[in-house]
C-alpha atoms as a PDB file:
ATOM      1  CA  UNK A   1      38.620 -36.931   3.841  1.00  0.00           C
ATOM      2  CA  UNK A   2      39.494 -37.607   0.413  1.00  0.00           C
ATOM      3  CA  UNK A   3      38.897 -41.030  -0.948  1.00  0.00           C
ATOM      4  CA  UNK A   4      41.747 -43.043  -2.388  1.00  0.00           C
ATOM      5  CA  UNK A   5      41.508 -45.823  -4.964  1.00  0.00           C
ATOM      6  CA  UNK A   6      42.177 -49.076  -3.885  1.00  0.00           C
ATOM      7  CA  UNK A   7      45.430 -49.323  -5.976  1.00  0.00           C
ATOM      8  CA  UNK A   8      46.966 -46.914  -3.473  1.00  0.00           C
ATOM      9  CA  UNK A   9      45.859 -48.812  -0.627  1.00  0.00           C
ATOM     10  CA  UNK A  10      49.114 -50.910   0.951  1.00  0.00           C
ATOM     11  CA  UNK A  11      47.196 -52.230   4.322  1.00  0.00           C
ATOM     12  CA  UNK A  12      44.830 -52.054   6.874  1.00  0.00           C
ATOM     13  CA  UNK A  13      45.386 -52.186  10.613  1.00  0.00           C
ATOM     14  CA  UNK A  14      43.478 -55.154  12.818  1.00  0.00           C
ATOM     15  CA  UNK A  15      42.334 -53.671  16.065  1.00  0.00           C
ATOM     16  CA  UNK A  16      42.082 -57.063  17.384  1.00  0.00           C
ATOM     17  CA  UNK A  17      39.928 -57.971  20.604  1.00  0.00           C
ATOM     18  CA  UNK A  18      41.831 -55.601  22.746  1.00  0.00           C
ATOM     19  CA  UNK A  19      44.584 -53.049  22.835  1.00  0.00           C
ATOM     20  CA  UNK A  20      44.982 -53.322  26.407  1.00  0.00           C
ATOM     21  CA  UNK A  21      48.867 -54.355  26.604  1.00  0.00           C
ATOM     22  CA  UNK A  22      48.504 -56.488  29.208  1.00  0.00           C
ATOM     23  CA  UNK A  23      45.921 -58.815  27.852  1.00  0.00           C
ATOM     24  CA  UNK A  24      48.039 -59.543  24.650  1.00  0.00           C
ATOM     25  CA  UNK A  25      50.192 -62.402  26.397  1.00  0.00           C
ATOM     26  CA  UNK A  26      46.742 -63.852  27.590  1.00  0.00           C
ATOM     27  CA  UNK A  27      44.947 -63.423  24.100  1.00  0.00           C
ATOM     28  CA  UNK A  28      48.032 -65.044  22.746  1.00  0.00           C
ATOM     29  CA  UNK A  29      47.707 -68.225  24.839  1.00  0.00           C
ATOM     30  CA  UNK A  30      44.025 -68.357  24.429  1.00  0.00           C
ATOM     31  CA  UNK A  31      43.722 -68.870  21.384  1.00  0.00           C
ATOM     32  CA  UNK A  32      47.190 -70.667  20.583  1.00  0.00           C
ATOM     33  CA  UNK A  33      45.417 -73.197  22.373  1.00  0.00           C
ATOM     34  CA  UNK A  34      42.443 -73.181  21.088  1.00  0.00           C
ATOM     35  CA  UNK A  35      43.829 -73.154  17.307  1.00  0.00           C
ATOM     36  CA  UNK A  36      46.122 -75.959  18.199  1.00  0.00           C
ATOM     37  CA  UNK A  37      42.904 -77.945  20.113  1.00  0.00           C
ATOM     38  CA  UNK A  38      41.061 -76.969  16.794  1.00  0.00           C
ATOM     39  CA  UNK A  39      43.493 -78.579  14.255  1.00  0.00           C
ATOM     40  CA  UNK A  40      44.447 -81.639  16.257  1.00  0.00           C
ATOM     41  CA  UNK A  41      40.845 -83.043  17.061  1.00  0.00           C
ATOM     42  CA  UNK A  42      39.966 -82.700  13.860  1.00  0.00           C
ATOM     43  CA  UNK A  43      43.206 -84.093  12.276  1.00  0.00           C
ATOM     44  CA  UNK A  44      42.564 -86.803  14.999  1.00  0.00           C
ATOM     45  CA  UNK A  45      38.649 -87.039  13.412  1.00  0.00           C
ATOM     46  CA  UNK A  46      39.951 -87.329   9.773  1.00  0.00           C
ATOM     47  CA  UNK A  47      42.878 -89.957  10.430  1.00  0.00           C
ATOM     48  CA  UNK A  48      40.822 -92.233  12.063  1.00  0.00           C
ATOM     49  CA  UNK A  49      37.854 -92.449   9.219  1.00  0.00           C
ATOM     50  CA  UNK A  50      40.498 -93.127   6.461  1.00  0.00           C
ATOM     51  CA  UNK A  51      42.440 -95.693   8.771  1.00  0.00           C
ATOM     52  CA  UNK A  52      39.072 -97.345   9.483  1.00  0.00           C
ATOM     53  CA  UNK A  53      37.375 -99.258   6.809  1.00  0.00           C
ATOM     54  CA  UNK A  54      34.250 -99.601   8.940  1.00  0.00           C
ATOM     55  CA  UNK A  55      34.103 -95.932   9.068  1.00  0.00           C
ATOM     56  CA  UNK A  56      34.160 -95.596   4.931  1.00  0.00           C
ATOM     57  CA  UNK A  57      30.502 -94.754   5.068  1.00  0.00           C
ATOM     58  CA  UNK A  58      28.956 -91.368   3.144  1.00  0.00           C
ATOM     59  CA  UNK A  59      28.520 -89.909   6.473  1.00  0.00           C
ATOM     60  CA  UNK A  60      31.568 -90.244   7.729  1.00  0.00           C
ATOM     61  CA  UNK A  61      32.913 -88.835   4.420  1.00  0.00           C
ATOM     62  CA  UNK A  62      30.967 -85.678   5.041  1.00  0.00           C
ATOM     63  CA  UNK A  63      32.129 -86.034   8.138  1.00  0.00           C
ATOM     64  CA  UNK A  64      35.867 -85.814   7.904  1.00  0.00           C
ATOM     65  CA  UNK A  65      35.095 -82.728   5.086  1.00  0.00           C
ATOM     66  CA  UNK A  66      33.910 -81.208   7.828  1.00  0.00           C
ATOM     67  CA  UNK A  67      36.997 -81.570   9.533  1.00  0.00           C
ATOM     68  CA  UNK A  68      39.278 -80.440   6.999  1.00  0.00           C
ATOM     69  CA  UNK A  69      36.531 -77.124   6.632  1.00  0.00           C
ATOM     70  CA  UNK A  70      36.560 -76.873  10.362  1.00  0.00           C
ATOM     71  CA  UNK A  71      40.599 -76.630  10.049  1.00  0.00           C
ATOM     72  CA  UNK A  72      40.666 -74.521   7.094  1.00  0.00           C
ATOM     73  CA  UNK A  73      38.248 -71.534   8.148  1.00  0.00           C
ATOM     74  CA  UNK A  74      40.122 -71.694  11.568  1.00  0.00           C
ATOM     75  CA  UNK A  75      43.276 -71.236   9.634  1.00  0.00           C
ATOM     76  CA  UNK A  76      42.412 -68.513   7.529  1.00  0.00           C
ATOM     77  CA  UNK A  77      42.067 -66.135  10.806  1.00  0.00           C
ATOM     78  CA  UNK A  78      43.759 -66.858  14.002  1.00  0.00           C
ATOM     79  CA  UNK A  79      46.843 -67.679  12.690  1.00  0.00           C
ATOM     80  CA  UNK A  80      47.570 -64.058  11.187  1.00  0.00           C
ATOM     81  CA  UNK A  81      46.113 -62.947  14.434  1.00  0.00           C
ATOM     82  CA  UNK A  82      48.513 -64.870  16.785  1.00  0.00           C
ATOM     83  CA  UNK A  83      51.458 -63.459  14.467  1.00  0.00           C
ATOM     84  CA  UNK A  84      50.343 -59.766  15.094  1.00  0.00           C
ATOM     85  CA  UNK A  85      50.171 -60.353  18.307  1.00  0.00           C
ATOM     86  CA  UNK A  86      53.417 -62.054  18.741  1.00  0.00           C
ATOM     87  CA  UNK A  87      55.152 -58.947  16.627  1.00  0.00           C
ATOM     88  CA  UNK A  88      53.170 -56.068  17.827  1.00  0.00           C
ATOM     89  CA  UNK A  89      52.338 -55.683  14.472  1.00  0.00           C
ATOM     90  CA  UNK A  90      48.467 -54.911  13.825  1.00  0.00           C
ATOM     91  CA  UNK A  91      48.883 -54.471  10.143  1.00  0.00           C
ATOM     92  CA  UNK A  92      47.583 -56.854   6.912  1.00  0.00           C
ATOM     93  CA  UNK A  93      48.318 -56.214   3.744  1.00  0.00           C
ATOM     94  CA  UNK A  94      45.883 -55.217   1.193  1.00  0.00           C
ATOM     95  CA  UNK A  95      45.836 -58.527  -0.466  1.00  0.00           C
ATOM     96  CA  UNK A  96      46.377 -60.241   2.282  1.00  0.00           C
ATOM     97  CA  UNK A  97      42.614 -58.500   3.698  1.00  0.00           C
ATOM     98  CA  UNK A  98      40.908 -59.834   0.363  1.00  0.00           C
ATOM     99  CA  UNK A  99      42.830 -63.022   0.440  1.00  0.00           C
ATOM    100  CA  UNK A 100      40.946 -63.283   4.097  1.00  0.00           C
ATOM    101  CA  UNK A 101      37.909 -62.392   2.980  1.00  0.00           C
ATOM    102  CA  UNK A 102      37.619 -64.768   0.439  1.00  0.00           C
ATOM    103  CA  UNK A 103      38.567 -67.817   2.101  1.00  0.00           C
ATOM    104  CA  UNK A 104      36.709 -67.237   5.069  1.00  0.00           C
ATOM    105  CA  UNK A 105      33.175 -66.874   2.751  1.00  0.00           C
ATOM    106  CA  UNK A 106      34.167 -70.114   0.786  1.00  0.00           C
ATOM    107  CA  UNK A 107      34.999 -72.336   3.574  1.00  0.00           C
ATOM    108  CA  UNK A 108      32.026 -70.906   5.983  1.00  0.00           C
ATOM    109  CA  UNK A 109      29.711 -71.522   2.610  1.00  0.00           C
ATOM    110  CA  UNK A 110      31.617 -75.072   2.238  1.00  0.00           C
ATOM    111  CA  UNK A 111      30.628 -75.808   6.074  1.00  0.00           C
ATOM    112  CA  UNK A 112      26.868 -74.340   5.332  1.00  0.00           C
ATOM    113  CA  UNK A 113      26.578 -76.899   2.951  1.00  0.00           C
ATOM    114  CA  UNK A 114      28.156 -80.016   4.049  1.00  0.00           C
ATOM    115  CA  UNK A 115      25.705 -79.597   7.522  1.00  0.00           C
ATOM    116  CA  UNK A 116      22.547 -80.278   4.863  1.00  0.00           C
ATOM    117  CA  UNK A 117      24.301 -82.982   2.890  1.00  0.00           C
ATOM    118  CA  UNK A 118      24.966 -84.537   6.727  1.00  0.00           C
ATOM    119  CA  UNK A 119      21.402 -83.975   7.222  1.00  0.00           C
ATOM    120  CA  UNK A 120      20.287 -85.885   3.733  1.00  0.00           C
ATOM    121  CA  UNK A 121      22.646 -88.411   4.501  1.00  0.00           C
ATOM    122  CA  UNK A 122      20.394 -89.032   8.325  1.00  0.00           C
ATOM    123  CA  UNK A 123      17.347 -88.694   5.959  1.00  0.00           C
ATOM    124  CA  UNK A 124      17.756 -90.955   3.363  1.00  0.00           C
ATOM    125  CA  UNK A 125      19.696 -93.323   6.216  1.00  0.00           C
ATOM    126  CA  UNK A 126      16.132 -93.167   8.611  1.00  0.00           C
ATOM    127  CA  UNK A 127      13.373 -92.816   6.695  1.00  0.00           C
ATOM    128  CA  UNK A 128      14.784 -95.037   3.565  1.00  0.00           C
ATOM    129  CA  UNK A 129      17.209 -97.652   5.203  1.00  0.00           C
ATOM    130  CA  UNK A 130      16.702-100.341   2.877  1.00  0.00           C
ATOM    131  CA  UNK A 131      17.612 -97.929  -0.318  1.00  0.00           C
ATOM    132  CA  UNK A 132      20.584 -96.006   1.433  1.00  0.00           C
ATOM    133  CA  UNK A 133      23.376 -98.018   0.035  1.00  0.00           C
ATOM    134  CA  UNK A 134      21.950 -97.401  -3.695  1.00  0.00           C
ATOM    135  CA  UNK A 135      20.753 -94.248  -3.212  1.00  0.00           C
ATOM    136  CA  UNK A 136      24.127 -92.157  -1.122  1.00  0.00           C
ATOM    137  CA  UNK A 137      26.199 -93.973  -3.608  1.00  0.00           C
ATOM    138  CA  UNK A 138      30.259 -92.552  -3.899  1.00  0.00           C
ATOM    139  CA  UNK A 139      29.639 -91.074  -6.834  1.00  0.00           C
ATOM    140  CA  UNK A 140      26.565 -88.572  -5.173  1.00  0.00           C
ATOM    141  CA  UNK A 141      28.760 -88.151  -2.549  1.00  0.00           C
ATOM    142  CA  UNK A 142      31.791 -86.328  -4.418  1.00  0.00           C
ATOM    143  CA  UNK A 143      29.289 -84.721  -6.508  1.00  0.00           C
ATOM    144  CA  UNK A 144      27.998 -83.165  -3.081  1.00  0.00           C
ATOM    145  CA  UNK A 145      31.294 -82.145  -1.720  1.00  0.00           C
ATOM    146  CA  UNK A 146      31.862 -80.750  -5.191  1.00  0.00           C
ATOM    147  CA  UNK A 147      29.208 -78.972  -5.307  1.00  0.00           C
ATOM    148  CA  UNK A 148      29.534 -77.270  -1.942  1.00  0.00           C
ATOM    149  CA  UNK A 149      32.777 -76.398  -2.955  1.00  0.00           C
ATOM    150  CA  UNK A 150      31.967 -74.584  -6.098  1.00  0.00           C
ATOM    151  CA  UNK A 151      28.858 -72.523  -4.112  1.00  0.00           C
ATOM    152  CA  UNK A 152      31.217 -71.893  -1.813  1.00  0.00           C
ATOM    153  CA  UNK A 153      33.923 -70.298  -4.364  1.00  0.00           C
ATOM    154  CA  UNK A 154      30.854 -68.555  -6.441  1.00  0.00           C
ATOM    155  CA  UNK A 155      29.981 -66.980  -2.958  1.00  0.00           C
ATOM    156  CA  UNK A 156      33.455 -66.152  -1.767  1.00  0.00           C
ATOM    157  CA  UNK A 157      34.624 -65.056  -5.379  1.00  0.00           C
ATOM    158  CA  UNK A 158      31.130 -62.604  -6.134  1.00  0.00           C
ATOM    159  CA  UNK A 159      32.023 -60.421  -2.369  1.00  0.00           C
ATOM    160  CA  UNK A 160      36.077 -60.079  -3.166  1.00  0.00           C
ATOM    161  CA  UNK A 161      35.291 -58.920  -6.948  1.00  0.00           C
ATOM    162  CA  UNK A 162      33.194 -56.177  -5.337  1.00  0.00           C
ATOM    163  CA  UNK A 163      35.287 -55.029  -3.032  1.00  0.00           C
ATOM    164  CA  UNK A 164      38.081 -54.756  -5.047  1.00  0.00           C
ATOM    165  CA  UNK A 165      36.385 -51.651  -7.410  1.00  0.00           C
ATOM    166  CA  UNK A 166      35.368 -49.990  -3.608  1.00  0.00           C
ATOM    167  CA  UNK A 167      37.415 -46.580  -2.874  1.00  0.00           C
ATOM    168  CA  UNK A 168      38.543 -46.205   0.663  1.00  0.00           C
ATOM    169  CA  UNK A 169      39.151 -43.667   2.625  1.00  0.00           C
ATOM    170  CA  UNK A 170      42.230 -42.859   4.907  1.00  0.00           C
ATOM    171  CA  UNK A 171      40.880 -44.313   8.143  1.00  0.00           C
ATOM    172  CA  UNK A 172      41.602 -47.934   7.378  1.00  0.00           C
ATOM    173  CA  UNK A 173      41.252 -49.047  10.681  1.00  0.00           C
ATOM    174  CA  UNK A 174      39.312 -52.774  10.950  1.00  0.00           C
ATOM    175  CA  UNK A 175      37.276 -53.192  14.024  1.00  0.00           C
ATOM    176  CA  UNK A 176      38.143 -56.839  14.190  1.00  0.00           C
ATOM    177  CA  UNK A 177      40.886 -59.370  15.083  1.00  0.00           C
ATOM    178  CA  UNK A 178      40.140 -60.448  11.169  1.00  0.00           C
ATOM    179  CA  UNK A 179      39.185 -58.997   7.870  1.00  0.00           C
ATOM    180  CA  UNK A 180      35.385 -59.667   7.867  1.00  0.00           C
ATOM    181  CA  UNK A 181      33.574 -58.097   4.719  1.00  0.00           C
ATOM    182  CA  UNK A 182      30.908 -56.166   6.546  1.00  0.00           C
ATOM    183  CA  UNK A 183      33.944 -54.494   8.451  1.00  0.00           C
ATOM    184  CA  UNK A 184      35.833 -53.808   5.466  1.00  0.00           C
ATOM    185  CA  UNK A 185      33.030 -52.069   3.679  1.00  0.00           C
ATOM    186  CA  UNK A 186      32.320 -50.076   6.110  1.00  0.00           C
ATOM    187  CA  UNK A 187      35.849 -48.209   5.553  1.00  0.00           C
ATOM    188  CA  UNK A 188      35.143 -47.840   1.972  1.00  0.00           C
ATOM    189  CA  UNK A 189      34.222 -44.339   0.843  1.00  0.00           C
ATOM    190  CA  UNK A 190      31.869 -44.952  -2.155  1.00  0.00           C
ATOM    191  CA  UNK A 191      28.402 -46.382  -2.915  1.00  0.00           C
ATOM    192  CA  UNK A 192      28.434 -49.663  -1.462  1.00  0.00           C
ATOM    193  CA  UNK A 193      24.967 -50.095  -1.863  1.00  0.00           C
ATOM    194  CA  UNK A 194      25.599 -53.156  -4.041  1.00  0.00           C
ATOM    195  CA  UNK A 195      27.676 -54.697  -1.795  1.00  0.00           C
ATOM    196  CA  UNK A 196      25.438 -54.482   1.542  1.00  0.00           C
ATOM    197  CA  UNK A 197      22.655 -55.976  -0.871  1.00  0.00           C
ATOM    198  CA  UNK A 198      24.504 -59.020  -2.218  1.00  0.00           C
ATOM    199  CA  UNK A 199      25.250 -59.371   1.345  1.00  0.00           C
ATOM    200  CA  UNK A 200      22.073 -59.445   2.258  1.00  0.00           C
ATOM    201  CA  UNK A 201      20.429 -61.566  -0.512  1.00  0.00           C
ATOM    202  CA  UNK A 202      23.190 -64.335  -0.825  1.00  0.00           C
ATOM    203  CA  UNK A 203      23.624 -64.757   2.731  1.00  0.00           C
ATOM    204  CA  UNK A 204      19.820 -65.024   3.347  1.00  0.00           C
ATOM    205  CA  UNK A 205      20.327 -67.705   0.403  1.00  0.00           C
ATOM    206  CA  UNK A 206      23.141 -69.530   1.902  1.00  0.00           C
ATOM    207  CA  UNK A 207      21.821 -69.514   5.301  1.00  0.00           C
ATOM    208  CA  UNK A 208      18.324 -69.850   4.522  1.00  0.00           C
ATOM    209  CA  UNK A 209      18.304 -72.607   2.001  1.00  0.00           C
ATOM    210  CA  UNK A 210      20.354 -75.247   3.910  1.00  0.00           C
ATOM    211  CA  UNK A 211      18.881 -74.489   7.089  1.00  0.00           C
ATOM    212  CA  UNK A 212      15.679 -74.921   5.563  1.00  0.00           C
ATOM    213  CA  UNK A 213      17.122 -78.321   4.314  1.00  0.00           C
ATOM    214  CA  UNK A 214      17.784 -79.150   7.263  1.00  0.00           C
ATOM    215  CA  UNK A 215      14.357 -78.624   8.689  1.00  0.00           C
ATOM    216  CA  UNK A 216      13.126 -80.410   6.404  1.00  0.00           C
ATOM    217  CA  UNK A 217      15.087 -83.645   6.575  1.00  0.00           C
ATOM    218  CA  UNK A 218      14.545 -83.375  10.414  1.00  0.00           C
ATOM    219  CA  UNK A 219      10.859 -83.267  10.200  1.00  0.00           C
ATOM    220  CA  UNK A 220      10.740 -86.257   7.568  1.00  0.00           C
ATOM    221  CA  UNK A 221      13.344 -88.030  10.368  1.00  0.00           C
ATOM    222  CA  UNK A 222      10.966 -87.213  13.158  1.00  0.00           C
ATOM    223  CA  UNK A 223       7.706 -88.285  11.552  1.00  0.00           C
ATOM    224  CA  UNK A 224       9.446 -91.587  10.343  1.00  0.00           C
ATOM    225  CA  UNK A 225      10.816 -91.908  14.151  1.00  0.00           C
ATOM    226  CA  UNK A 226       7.290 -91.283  15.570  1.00  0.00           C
ATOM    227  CA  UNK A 227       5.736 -94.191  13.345  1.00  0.00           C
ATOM    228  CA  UNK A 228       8.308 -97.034  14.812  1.00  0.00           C
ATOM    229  CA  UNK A 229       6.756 -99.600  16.682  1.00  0.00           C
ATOM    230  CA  UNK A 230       9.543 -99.960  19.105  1.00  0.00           C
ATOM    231  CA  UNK A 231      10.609 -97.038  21.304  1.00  0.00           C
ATOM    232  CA  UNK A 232      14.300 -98.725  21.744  1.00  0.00           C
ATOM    233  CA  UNK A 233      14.073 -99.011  18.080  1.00  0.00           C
ATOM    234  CA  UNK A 234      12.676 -95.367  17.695  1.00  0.00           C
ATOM    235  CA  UNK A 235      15.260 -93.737  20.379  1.00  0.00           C
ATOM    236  CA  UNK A 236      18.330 -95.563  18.464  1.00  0.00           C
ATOM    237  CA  UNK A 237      17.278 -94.125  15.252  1.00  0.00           C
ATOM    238  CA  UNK A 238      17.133 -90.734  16.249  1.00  0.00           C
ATOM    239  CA  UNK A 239      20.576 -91.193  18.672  1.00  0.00           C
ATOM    240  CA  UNK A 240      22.250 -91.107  15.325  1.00  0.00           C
ATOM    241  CA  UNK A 241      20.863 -87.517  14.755  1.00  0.00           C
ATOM    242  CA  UNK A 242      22.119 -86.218  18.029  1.00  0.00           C
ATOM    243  CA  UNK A 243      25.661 -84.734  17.258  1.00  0.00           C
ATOM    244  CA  UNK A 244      24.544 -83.316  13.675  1.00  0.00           C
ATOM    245  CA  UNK A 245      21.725 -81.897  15.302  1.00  0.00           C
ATOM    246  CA  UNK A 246      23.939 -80.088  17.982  1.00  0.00           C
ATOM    247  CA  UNK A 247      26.611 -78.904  15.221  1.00  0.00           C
ATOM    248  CA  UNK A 248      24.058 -77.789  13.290  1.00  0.00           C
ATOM    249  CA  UNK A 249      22.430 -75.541  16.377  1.00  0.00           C
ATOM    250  CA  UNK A 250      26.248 -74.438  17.676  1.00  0.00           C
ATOM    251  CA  UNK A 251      27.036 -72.982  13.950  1.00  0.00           C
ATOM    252  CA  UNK A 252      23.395 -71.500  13.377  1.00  0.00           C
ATOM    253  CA  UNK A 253      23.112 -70.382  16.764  1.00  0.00           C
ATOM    254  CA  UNK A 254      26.635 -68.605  17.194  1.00  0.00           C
ATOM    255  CA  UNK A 255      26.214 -66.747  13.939  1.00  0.00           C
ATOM    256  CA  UNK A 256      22.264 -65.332  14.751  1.00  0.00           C
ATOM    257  CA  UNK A 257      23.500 -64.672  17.873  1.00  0.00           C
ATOM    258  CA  UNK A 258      26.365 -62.659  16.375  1.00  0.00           C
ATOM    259  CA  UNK A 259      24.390 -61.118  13.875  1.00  0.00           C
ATOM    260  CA  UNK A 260      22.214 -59.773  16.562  1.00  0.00           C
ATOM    261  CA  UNK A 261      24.939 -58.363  18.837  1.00  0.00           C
ATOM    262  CA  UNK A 262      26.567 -56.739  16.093  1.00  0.00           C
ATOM    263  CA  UNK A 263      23.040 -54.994  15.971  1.00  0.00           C
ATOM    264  CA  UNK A 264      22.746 -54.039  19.134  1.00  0.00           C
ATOM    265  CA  UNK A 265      26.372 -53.908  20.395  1.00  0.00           C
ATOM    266  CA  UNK A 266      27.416 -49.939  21.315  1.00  0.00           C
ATOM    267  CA  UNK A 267      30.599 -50.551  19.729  1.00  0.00           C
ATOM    268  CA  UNK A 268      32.812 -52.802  16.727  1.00  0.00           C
ATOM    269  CA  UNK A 269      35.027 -54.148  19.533  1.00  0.00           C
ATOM    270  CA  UNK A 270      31.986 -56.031  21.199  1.00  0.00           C
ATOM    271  CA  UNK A 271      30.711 -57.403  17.934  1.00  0.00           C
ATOM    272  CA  UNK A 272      34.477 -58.384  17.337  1.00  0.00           C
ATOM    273  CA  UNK A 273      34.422 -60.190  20.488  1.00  0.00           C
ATOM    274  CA  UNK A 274      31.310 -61.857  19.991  1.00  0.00           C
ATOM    275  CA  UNK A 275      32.555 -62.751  16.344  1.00  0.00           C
ATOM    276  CA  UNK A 276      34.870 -64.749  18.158  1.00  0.00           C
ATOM    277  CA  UNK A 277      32.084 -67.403  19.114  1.00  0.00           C
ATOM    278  CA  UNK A 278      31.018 -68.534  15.234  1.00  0.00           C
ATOM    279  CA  UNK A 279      35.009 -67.848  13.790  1.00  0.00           C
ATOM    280  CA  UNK A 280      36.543 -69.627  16.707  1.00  0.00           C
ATOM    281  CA  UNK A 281      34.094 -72.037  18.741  1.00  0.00           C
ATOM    282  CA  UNK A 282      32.759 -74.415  16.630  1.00  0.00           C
ATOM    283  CA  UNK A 283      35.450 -75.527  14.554  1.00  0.00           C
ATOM    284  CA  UNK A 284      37.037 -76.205  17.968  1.00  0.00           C
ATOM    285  CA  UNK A 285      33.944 -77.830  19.558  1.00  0.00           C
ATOM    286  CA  UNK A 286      32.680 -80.036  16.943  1.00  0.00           C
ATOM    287  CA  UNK A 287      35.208 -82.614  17.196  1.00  0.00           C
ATOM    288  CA  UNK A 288      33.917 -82.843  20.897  1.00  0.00           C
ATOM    289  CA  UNK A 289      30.419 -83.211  20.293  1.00  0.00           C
ATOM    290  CA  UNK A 290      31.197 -86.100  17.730  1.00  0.00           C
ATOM    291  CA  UNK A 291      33.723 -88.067  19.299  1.00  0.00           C
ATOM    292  CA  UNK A 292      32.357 -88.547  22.885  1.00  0.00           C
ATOM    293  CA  UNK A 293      28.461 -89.289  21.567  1.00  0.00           C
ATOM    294  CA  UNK A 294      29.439 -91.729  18.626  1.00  0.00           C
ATOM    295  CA  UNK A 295      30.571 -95.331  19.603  1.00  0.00           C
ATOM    296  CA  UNK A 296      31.908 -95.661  16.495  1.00  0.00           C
ATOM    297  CA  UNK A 297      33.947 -93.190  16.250  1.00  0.00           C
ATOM    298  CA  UNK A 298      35.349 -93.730  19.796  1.00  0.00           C
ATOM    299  CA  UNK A 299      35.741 -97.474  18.348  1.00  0.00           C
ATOM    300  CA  UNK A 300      38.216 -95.897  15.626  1.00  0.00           C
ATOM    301  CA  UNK A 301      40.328 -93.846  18.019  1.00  0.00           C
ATOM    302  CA  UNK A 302      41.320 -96.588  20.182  1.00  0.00           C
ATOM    303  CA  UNK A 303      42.234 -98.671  17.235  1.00  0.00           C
ATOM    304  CA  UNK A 304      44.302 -95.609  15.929  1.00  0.00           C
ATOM    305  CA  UNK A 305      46.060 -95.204  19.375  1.00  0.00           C
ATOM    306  CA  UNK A 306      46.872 -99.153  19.488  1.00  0.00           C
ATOM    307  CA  UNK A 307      48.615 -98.764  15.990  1.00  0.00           C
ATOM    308  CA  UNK A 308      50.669 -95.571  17.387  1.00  0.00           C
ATOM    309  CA  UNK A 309      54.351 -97.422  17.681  1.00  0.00           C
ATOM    310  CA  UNK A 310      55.218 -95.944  20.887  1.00  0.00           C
ATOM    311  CA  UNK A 311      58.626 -94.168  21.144  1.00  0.00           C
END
């Protein structure tokens, strides 16, 4: 096979999760719902933070940012998914592959880091309570969302401008119901060497530096936890912790366990499935493992639905 430059390259063609034609009507419910679960919980999260002034706390900023990220990286995918299904169309445009692959690195970096700034936030919250106020002040807040923002465009920016040199061949067929980059690269037909490394080294950086931020904070938390008099005191300190803690383990846990099956996995289409459960999943489920386990936050929503003017 000859390769071709990427200037002659029009489109690729999504394989999708299936190309059984009988599970396309059911793929195309599944995850209609699912998308439109995904973007109304956490549309439902954000509007009732900025309608409640008792929510107008740093966590609950970093809360609702994870929201909007959790609605974002859903966006980027299933929506051009649902549309090929919908058409019988499996094809995406060449920009509109990069365009994919970019977004989906900035707003899974964006996510990366907004879990440790959540898991400062606890720190500096349990084991500093009297100091919280002056030190998670607005102005360190933005500063964190900004700059998980610009990581997150360094990261997604550095994999699209090597990709875009890469050569590809004629089989342009993705694997996946979604541009990933490790699919893409595979199709290309020169040295990609460079790529696979920066792959390596900057995701081992963005995984392995806020995770081990997390840790951290978590240990601090624990230790400070362990040294209250009061076990009602002790369990109400760490109660707070419980829903960040379970994000945290559903977004970690879902990509390892990806990572791994894609390892192991006899075939692209399984690791495509299994991609499903970090690309999909938790932007859908964290809205449910906030709401039902913060009384606060269940406080908001019932003020939100008495200000609802019913029709």
């Amino acid at each position: 096979m000859d390769p071709r430059n990427h200037t002659d390259i029009s489109e690729f063609l999504l394989l999708g999760l299936s190309d059984d034609p009988e599970l396309q009507p059911l793929l195309f419910e599944l995850f209609l719902s699912m998308y439109l679960v995904t973007i109304l919980r956490n549309l439902l999260i954000i509007l009732a933070i900025s309608c409640d002034p008792h929510l107008h706390t740093p966590m609950y900023f970093f809360l609702s940012n994870l929201s909007l990220a959790d609605i974002s990286l859903s966006t980027v995918t299933i929506p051009k998914m649902l549309v090929n299904i919908q058409a019988q169309n499996q094809h995406i445009s060449y920009t509109g592959c990069l365009t994919q692959i970019c977004f989906d690195l900035l707003f899974i970096s964006f996510e990366s880091c907004l879990l440790a700034a959540l898991a400062y936030d606890r720190y500096v919250a349990i084991c500093h309570p009297l100091m919280y106020m002056v030190i998670m002040t607005p102005r360190l807040c933005v500063l964190l969302i900004l700059l998980s923002l610009l990581i997150g465009m360094g990261n997604a920016l550095l994999h699209s401008l090597t990709v875009l040199p890469l050569s590809f061949c004629t089989n342009r067929k993705i694997p996946h119901f979604f541009c990933e980059l490790a699919q893409v690269i595979k199709l290309a037909c020169s040295d990609i060497f460079i790529n696979n490394f920066l792959i390596f080294v900057v995701f081992s950086l963005f995984g392995g530096l806020p995770l081990s931020g997390i840790t951290f904070s978590y240990a601090k938390i624990v230790s400070s936890v362990l040294r209250v008099s009061s076990a009602g005191g002790g369990y109400k300190a760490f109660s707070t912790c419980g829903s960040h803690l379970s994000v945290v383990s559903l977004f970690y846990g879902t990509g390892l366990g990806v990572y791994i099956s894609s390892a192991v996995a006899d075939s692209s289409r399984k690791a495509a499935v299994a991609s499903v459960m970090y690309a999909v999943v938790p932007q859908m489920m964290n809205p449910f493992i906030y709401s039902p386990r913060n009384r606060d936050m269940k406080g908001a929503f019932r003020k939100l639905i008495r200000r609802t003017p019913l029709p």
